[in-house]
C-alpha atoms as a PDB file:
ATOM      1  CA  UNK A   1      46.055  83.051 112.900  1.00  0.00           C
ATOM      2  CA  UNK A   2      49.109  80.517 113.076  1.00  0.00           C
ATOM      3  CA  UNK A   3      51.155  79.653 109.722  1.00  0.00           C
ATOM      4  CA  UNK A   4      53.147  77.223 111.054  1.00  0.00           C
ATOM      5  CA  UNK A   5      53.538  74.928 107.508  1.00  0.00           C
ATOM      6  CA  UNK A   6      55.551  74.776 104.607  1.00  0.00           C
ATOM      7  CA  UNK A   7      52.460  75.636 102.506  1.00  0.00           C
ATOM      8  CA  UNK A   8      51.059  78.540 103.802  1.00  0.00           C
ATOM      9  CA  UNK A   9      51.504  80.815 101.287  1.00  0.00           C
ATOM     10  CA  UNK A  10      49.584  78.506  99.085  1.00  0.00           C
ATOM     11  CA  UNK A  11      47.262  78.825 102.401  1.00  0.00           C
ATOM     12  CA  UNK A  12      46.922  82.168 102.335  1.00  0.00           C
ATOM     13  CA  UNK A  13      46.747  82.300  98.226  1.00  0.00           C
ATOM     14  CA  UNK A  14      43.667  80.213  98.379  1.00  0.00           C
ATOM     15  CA  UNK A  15      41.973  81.783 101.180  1.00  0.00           C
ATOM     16  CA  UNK A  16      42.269  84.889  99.153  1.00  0.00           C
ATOM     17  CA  UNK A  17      40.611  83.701  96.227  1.00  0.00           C
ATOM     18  CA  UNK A  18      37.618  81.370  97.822  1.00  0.00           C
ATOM     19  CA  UNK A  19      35.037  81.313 100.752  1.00  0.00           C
ATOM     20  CA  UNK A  20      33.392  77.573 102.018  1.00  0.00           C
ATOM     21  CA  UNK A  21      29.801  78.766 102.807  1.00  0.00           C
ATOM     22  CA  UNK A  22      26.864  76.786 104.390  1.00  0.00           C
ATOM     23  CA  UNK A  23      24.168  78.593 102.868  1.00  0.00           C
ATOM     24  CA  UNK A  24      20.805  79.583 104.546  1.00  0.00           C
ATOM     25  CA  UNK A  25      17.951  78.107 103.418  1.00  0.00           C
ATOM     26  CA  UNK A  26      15.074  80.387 102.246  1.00  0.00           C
ATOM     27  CA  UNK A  27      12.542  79.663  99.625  1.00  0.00           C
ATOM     28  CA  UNK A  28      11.735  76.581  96.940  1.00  0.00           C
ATOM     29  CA  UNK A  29      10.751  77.727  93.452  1.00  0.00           C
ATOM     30  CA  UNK A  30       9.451  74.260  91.473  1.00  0.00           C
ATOM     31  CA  UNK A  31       9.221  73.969  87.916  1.00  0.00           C
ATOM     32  CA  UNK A  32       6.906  70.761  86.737  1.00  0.00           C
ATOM     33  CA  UNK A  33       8.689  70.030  83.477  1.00  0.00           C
ATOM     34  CA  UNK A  34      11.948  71.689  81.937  1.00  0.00           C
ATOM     35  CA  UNK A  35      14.077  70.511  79.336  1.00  0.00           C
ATOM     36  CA  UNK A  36      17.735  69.416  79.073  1.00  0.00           C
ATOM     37  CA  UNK A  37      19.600  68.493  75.527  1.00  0.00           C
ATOM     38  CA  UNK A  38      22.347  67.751  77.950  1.00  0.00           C
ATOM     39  CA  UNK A  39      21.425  63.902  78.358  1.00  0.00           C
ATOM     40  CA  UNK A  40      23.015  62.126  82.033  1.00  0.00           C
ATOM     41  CA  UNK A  41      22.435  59.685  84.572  1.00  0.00           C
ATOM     42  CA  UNK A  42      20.811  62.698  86.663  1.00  0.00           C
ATOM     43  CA  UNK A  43      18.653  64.599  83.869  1.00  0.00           C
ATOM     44  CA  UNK A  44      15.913  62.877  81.390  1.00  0.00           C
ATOM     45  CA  UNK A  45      14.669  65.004  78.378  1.00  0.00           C
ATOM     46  CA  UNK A  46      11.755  66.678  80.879  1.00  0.00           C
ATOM     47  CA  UNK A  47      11.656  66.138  84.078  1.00  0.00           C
ATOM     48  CA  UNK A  48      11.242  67.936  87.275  1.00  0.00           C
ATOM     49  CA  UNK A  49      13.202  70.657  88.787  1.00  0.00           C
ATOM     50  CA  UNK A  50      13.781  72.171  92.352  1.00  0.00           C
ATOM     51  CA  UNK A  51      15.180  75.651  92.595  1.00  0.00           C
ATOM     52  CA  UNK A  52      16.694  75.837  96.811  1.00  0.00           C
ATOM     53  CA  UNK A  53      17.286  79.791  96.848  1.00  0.00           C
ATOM     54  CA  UNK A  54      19.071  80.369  99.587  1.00  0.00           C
ATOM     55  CA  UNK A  55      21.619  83.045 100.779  1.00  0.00           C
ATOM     56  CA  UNK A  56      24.657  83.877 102.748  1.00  0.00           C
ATOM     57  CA  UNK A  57      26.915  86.550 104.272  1.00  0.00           C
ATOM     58  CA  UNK A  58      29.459  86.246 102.293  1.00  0.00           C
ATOM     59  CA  UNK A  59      28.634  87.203  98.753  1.00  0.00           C
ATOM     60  CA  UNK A  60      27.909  90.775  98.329  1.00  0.00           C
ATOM     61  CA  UNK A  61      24.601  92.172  97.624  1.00  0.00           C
ATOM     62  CA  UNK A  62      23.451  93.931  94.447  1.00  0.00           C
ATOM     63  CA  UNK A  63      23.078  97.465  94.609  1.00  0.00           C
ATOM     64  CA  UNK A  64      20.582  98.741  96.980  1.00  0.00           C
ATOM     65  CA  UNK A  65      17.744 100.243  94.992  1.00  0.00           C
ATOM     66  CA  UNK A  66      14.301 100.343  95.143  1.00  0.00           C
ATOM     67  CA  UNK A  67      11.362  98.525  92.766  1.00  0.00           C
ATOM     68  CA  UNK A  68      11.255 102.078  90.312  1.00  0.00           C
ATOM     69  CA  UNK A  69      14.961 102.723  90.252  1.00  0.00           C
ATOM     70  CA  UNK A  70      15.391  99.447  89.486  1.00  0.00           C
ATOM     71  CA  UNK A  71      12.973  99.521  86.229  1.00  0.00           C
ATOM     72  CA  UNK A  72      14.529 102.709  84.907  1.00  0.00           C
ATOM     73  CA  UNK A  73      17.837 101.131  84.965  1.00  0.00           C
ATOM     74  CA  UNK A  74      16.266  97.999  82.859  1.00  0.00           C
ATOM     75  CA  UNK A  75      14.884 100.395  80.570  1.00  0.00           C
ATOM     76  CA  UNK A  76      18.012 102.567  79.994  1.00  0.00           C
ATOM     77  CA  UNK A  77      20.348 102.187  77.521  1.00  0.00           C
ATOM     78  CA  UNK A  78      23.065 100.469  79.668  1.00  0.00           C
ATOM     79  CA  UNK A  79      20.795  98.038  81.980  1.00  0.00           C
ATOM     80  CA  UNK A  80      23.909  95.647  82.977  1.00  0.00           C
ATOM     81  CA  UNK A  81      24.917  98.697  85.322  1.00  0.00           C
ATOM     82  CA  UNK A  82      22.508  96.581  87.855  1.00  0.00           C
ATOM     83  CA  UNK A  83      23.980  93.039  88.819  1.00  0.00           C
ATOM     84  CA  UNK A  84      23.250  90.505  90.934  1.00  0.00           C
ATOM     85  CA  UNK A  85      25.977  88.462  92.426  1.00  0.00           C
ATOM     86  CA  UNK A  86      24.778  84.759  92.789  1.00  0.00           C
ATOM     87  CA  UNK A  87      25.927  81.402  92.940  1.00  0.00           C
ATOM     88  CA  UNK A  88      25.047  78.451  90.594  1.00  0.00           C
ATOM     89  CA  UNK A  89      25.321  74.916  92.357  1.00  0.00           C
ATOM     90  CA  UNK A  90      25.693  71.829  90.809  1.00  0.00           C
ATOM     91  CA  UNK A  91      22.215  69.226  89.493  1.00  0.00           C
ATOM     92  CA  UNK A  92      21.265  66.722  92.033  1.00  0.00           C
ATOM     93  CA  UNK A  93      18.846  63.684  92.120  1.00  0.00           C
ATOM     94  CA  UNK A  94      15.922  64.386  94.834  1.00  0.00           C
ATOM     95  CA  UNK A  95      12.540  62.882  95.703  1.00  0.00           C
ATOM     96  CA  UNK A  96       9.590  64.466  94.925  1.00  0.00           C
ATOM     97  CA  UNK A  97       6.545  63.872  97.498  1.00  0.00           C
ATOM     98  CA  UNK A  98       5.160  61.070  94.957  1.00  0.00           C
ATOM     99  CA  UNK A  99       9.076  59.672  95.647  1.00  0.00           C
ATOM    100  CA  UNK A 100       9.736  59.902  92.321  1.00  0.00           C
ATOM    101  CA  UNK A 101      13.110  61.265  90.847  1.00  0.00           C
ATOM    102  CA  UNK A 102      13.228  64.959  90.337  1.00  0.00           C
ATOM    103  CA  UNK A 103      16.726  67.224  90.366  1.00  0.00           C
ATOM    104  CA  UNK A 104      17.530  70.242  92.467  1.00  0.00           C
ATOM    105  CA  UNK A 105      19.938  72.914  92.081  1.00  0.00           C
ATOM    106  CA  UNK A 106      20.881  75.401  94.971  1.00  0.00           C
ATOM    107  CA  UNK A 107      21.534  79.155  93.897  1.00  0.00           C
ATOM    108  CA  UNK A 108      22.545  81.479  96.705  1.00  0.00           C
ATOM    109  CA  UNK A 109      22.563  85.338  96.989  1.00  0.00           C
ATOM    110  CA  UNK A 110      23.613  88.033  99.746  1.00  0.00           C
ATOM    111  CA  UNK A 111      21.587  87.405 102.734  1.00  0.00           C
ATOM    112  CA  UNK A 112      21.103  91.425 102.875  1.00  0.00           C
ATOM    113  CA  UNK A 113      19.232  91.214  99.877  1.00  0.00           C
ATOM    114  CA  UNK A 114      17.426  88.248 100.425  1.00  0.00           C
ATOM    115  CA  UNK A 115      16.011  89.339 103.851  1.00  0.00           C
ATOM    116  CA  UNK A 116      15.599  93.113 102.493  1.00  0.00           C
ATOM    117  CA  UNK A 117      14.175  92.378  99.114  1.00  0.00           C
ATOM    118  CA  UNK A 118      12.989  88.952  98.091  1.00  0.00           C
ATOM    119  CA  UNK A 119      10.986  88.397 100.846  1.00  0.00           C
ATOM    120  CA  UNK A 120       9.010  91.214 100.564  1.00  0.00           C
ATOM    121  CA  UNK A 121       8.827  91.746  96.398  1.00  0.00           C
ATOM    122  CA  UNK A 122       7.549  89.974  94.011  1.00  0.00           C
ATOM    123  CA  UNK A 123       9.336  91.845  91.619  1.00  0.00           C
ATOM    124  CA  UNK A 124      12.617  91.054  92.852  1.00  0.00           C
ATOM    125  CA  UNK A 125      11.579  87.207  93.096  1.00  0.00           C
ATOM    126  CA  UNK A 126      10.670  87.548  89.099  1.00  0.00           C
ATOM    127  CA  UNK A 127      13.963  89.718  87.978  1.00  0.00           C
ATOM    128  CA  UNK A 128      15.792  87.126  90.297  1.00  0.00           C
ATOM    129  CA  UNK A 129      14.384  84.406  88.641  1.00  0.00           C
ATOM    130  CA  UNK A 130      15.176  85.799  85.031  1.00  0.00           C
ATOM    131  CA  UNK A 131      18.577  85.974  86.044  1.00  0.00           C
ATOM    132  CA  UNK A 132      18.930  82.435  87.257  1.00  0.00           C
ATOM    133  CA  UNK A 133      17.359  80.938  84.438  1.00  0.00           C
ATOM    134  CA  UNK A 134      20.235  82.270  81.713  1.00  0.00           C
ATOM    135  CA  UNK A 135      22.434  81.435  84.632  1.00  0.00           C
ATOM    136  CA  UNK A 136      21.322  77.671  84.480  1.00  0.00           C
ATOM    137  CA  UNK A 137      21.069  77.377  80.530  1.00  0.00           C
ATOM    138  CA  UNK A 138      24.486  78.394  80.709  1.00  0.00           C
ATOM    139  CA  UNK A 139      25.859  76.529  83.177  1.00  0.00           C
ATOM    140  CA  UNK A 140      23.720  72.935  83.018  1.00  0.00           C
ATOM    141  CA  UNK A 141      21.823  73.342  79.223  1.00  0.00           C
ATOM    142  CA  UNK A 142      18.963  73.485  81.223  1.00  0.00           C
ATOM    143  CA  UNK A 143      15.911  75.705  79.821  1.00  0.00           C
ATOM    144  CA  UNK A 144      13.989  76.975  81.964  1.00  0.00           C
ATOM    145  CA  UNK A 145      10.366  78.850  81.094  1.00  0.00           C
ATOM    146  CA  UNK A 146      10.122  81.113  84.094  1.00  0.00           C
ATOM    147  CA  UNK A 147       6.309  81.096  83.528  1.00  0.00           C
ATOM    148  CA  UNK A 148       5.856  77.723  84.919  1.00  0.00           C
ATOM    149  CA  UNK A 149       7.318  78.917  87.966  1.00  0.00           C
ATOM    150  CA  UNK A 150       5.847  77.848  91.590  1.00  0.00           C
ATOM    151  CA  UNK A 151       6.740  78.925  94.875  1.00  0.00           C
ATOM    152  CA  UNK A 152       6.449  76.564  97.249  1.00  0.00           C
ATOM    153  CA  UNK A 153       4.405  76.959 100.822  1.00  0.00           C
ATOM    154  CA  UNK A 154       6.371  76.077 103.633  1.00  0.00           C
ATOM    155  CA  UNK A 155       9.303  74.572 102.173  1.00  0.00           C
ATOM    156  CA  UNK A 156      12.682  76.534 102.703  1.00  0.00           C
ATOM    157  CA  UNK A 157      14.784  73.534 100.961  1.00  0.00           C
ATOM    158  CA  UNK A 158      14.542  70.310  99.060  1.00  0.00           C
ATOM    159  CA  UNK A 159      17.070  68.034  99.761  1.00  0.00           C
ATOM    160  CA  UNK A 160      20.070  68.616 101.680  1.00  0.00           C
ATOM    161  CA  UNK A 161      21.985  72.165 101.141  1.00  0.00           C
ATOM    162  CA  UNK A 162      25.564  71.190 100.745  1.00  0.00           C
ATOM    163  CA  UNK A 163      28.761  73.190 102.253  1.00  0.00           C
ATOM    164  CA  UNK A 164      29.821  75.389  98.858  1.00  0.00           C
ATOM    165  CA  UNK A 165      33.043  76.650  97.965  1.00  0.00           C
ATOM    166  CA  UNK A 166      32.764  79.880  96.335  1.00  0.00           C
ATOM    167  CA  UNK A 167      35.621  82.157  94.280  1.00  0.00           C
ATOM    168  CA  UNK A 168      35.722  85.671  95.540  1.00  0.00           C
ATOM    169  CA  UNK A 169      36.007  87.512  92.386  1.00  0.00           C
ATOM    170  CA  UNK A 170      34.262  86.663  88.672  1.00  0.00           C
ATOM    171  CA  UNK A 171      36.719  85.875  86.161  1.00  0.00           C
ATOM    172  CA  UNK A 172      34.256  87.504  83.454  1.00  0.00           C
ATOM    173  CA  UNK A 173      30.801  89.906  83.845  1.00  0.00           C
ATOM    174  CA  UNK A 174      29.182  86.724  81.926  1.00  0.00           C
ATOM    175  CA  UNK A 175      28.809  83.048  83.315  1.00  0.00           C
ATOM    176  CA  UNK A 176      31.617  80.392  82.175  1.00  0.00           C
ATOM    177  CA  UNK A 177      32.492  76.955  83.230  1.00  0.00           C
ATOM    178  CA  UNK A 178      35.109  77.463  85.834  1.00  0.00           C
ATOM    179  CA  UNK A 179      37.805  75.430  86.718  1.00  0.00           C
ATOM    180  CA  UNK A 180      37.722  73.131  89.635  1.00  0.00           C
ATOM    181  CA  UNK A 181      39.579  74.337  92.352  1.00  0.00           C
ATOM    182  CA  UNK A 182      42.938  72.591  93.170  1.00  0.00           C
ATOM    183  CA  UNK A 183      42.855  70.533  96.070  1.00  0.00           C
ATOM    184  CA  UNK A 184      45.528  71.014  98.501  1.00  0.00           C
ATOM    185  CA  UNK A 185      46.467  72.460 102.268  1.00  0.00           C
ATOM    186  CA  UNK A 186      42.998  74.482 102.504  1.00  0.00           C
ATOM    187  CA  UNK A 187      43.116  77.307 105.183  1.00  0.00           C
ATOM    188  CA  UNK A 188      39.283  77.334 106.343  1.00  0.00           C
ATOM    189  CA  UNK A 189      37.876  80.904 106.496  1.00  0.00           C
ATOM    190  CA  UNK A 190      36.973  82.739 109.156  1.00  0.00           C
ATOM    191  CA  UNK A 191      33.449  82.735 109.230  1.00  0.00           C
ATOM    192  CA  UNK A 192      34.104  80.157 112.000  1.00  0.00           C
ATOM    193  CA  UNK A 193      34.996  82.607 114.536  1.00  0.00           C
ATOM    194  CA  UNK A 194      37.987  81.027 115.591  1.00  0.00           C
ATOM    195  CA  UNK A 195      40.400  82.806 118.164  1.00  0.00           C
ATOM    196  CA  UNK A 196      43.485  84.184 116.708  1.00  0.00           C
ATOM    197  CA  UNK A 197      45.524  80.949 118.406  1.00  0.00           C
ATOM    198  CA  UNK A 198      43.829  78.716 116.728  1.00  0.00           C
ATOM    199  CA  UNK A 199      44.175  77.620 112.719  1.00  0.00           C
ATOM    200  CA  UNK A 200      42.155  74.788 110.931  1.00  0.00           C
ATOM    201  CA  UNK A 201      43.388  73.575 108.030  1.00  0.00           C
ATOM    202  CA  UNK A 202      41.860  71.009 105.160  1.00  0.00           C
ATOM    203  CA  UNK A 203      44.522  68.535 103.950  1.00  0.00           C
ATOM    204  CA  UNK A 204      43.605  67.317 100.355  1.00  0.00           C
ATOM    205  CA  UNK A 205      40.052  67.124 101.522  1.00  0.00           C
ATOM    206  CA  UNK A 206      40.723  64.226 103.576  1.00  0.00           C
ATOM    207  CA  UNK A 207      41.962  65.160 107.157  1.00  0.00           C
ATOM    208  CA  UNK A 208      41.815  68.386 109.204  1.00  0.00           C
ATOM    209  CA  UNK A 209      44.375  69.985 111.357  1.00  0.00           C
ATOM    210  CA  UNK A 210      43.899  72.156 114.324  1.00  0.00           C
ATOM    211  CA  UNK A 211      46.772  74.216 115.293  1.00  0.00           C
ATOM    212  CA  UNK A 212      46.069  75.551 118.928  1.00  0.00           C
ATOM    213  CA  UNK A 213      49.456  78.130 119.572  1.00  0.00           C
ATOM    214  CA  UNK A 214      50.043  78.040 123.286  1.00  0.00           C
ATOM    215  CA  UNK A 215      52.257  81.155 123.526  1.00  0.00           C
ATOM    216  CA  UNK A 216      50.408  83.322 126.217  1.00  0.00           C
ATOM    217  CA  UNK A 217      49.787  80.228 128.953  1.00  0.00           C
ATOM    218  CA  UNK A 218      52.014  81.048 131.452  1.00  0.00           C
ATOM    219  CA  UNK A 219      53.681  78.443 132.807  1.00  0.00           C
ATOM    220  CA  UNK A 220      54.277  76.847 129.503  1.00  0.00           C
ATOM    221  CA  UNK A 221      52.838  73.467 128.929  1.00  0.00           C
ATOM    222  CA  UNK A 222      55.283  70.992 128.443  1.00  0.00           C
ATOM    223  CA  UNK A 223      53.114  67.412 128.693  1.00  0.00           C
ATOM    224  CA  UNK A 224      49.671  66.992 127.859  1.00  0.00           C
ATOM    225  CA  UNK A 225      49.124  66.159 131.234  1.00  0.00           C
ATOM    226  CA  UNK A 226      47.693  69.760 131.982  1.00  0.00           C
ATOM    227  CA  UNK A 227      45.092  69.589 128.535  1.00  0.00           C
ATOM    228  CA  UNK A 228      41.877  67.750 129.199  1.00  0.00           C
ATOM    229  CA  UNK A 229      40.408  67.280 125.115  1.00  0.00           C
ATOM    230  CA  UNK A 230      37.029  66.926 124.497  1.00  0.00           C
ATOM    231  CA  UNK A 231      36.021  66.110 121.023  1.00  0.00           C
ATOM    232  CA  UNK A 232      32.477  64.373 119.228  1.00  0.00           C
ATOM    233  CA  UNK A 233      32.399  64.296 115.314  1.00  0.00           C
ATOM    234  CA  UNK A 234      31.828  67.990 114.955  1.00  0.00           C
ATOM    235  CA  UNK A 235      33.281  69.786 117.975  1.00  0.00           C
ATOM    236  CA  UNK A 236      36.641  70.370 120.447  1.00  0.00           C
ATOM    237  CA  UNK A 237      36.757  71.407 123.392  1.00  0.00           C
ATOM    238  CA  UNK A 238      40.008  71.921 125.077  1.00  0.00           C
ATOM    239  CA  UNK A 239      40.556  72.763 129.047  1.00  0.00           C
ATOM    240  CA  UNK A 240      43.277  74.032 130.342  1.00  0.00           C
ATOM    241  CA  UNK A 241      44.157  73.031 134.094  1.00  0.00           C
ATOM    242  CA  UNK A 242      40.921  71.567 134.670  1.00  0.00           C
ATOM    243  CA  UNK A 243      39.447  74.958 135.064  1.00  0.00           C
ATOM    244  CA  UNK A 244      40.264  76.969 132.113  1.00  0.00           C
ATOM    245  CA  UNK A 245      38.643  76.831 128.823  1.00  0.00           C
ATOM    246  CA  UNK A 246      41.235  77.354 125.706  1.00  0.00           C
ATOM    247  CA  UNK A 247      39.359  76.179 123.151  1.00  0.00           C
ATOM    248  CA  UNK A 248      35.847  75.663 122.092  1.00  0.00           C
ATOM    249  CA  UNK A 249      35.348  75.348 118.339  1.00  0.00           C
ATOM    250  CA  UNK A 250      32.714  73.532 116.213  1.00  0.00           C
ATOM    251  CA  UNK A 251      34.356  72.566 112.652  1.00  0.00           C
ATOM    252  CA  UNK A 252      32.779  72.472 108.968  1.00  0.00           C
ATOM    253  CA  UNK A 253      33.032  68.910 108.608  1.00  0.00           C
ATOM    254  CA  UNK A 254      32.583  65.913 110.083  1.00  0.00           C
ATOM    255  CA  UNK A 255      35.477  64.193 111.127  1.00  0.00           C
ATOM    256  CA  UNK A 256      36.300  60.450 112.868  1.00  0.00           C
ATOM    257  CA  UNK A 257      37.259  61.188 116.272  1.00  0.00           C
ATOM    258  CA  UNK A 258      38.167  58.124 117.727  1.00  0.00           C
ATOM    259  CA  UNK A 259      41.052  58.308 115.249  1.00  0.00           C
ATOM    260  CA  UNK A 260      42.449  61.731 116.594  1.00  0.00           C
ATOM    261  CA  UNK A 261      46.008  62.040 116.886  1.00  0.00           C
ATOM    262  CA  UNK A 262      47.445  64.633 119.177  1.00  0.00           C
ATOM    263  CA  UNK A 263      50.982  66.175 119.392  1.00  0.00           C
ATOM    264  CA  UNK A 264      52.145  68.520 121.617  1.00  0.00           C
ATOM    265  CA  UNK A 265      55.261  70.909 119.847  1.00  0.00           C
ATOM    266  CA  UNK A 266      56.864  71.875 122.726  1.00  0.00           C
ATOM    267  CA  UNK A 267      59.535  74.071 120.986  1.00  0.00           C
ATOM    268  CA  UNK A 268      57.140  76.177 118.705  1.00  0.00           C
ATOM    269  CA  UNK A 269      54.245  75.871 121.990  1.00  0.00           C
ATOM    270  CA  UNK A 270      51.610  74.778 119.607  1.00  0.00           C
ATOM    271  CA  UNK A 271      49.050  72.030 119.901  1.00  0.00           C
ATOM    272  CA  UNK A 272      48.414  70.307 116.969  1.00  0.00           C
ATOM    273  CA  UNK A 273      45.697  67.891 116.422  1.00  0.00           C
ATOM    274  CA  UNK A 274      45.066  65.872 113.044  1.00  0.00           C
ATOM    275  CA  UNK A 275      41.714  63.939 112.578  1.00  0.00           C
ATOM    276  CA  UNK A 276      40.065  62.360 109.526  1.00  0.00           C
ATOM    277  CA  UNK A 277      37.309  63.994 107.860  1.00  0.00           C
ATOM    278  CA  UNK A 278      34.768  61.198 107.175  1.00  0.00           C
ATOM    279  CA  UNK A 279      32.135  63.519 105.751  1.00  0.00           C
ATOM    280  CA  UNK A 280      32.745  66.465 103.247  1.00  0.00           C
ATOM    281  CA  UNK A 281      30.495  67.673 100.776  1.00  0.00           C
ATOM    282  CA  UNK A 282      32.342  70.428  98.585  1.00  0.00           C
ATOM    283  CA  UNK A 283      30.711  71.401  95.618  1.00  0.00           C
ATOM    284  CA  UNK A 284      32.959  74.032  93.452  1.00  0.00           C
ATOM    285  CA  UNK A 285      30.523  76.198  91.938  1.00  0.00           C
ATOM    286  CA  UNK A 286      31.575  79.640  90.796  1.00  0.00           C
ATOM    287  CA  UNK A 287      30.415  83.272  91.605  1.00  0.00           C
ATOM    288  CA  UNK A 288      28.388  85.511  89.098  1.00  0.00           C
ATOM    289  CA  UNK A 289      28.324  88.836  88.596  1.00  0.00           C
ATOM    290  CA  UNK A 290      25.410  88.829  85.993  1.00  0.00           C
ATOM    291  CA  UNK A 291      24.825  91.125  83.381  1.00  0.00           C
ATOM    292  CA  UNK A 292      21.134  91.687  82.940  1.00  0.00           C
ATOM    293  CA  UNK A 293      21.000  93.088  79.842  1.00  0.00           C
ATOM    294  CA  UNK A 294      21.686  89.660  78.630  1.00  0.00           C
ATOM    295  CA  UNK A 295      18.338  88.574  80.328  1.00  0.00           C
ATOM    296  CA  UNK A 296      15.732  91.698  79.751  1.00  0.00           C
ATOM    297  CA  UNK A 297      15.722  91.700  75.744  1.00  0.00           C
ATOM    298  CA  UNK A 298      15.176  87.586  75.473  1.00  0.00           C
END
């Protein structure tokens, strides 16, 4: 990957410390009423709520054990030797199917253990839920009584699941507010797959970079004459001599293309395009290791 900019160790700092995930939707869990002493625009007293559990690769999955060994740990004497890493998002306003105003929070897990072990226990599904229910109390002042609990047919999501940044490490074994992540020259991770020319970067939310290092085309472009770019509100395509495909990349955000700016740094043989982001839907949420003895003896 290039570092071509005065802030890349704060580039490479951050990218250390956070993941941007689009999770995977899997299952809705809806609760009819819960209640919230934490009174906003988004939450009444009771209303409805929409758990989206969904997953990604990123997080890392709980320890692989089966139903039993996962019961005698419970009933040990230390039972927060099992943890589940998951993610808390923030409350949003949805429609119900009546259209009436309901809220929805996404929580994401490992996609391992999703595919390996919620979809095929129950008993996983109900520790799961245990765990996200202190999580949410914690996190929102929302209580939730896991006995009202339905899982919905058919429905993998409610609502829109939103692009999530995600710290790598907890700051503590128990949940607490975190604090927002600063905003500045974001290096995007490479779940993207770029090529190792090619950098993205997120400036203050508001306008990516693509840096496309030219160093192995041989002879060295000079104009853009020899660069034929291709680019929609989500995608680049760069061709190299009319024939030659050096670039094909789809980015995690929108951006406003017909506002593109392209410069071509002869000296350091790098392409560099900036483009507004017109659509960007960050929500800092923070990663949980969660102790479960916290959860068993309520």
């Amino acid at each position: 990957m290039i570092v071509g900019s005065e802030s890349s160790d704060a580039i490479a700092n951050f990218n250390e410390d956070s993941w941007i995930v689009h999770p995977v939707p899997g299952y809705v869990v809806k609760f009819k009423e819960v209640n919230s002493s934490c009174r906003t625009l988004l939450m009444k007293e009771k209303c409805k709520l929409f758990l989206n559990i969904c997953h990604c690769a990123q997080l890392p999955p709980p320890e692989d054990l089966s139903e039993d060994e996962v019961a005698k740990l419970l009933d040990s004497s230390d039972p927060s030797r099992y943890r589940i890493p998951l993610c808390v998002g923030d409350v949003e306003v949805v429609l119900d199917r009546k259209g009436e105003d309901s809220v929805k929070i996404d929580v994401i897990i490992n996609s391992t253990f999703y595919l390996m072990r919620l979809e095929k226990s129950e008993f996983f599904r109900q520790l799961l839920l245990l765990v996200v229910s202190e999580a949410i109390e914690k996190k929102h002042d929302i209580k939730i009584d896991i006995k009202g609990a339905i899982k919905l047919k058919n429905r993998k999501c409610i609502g829109d699941l939103s692009a999530q940044k995600i710290r790598k490490k907890p700051r503590e074994a128990f949940i607490r507010e975190v604090e927002s992540v600063k905003q500045s020259d974001e290096q995007l991770p490479e779940q993207y797959h770029l090529p190792k020319n090619c950098q993205l970067l997120l400036r203050n939310g508001k306008q990516l970079e693509i840096n496309l290092k030219l160093s192995s085309v041989e002879p060295p472009v000079e104009n853009n004459d020899r660069l034929n770019i291709r680019m929609n509100d989500d995608h680049v395509l760069i061709i190299l001599d009319r024939k030659q495909t050096i670039l094909d990349i789809y980015f995690p955000v929108r951006v406003d293309y017909k506002k593109t700016a392209v410069t071509l740094l002869s000296n350091e043989r790098i392409l560099r395009i900036l483009v507004p982001v017109v659509w960007i839907k960050y929500v800092v949420i923070f990663f949980i290791y969660f102790d479960l003895s916290r959860v068993i003896r309520v």
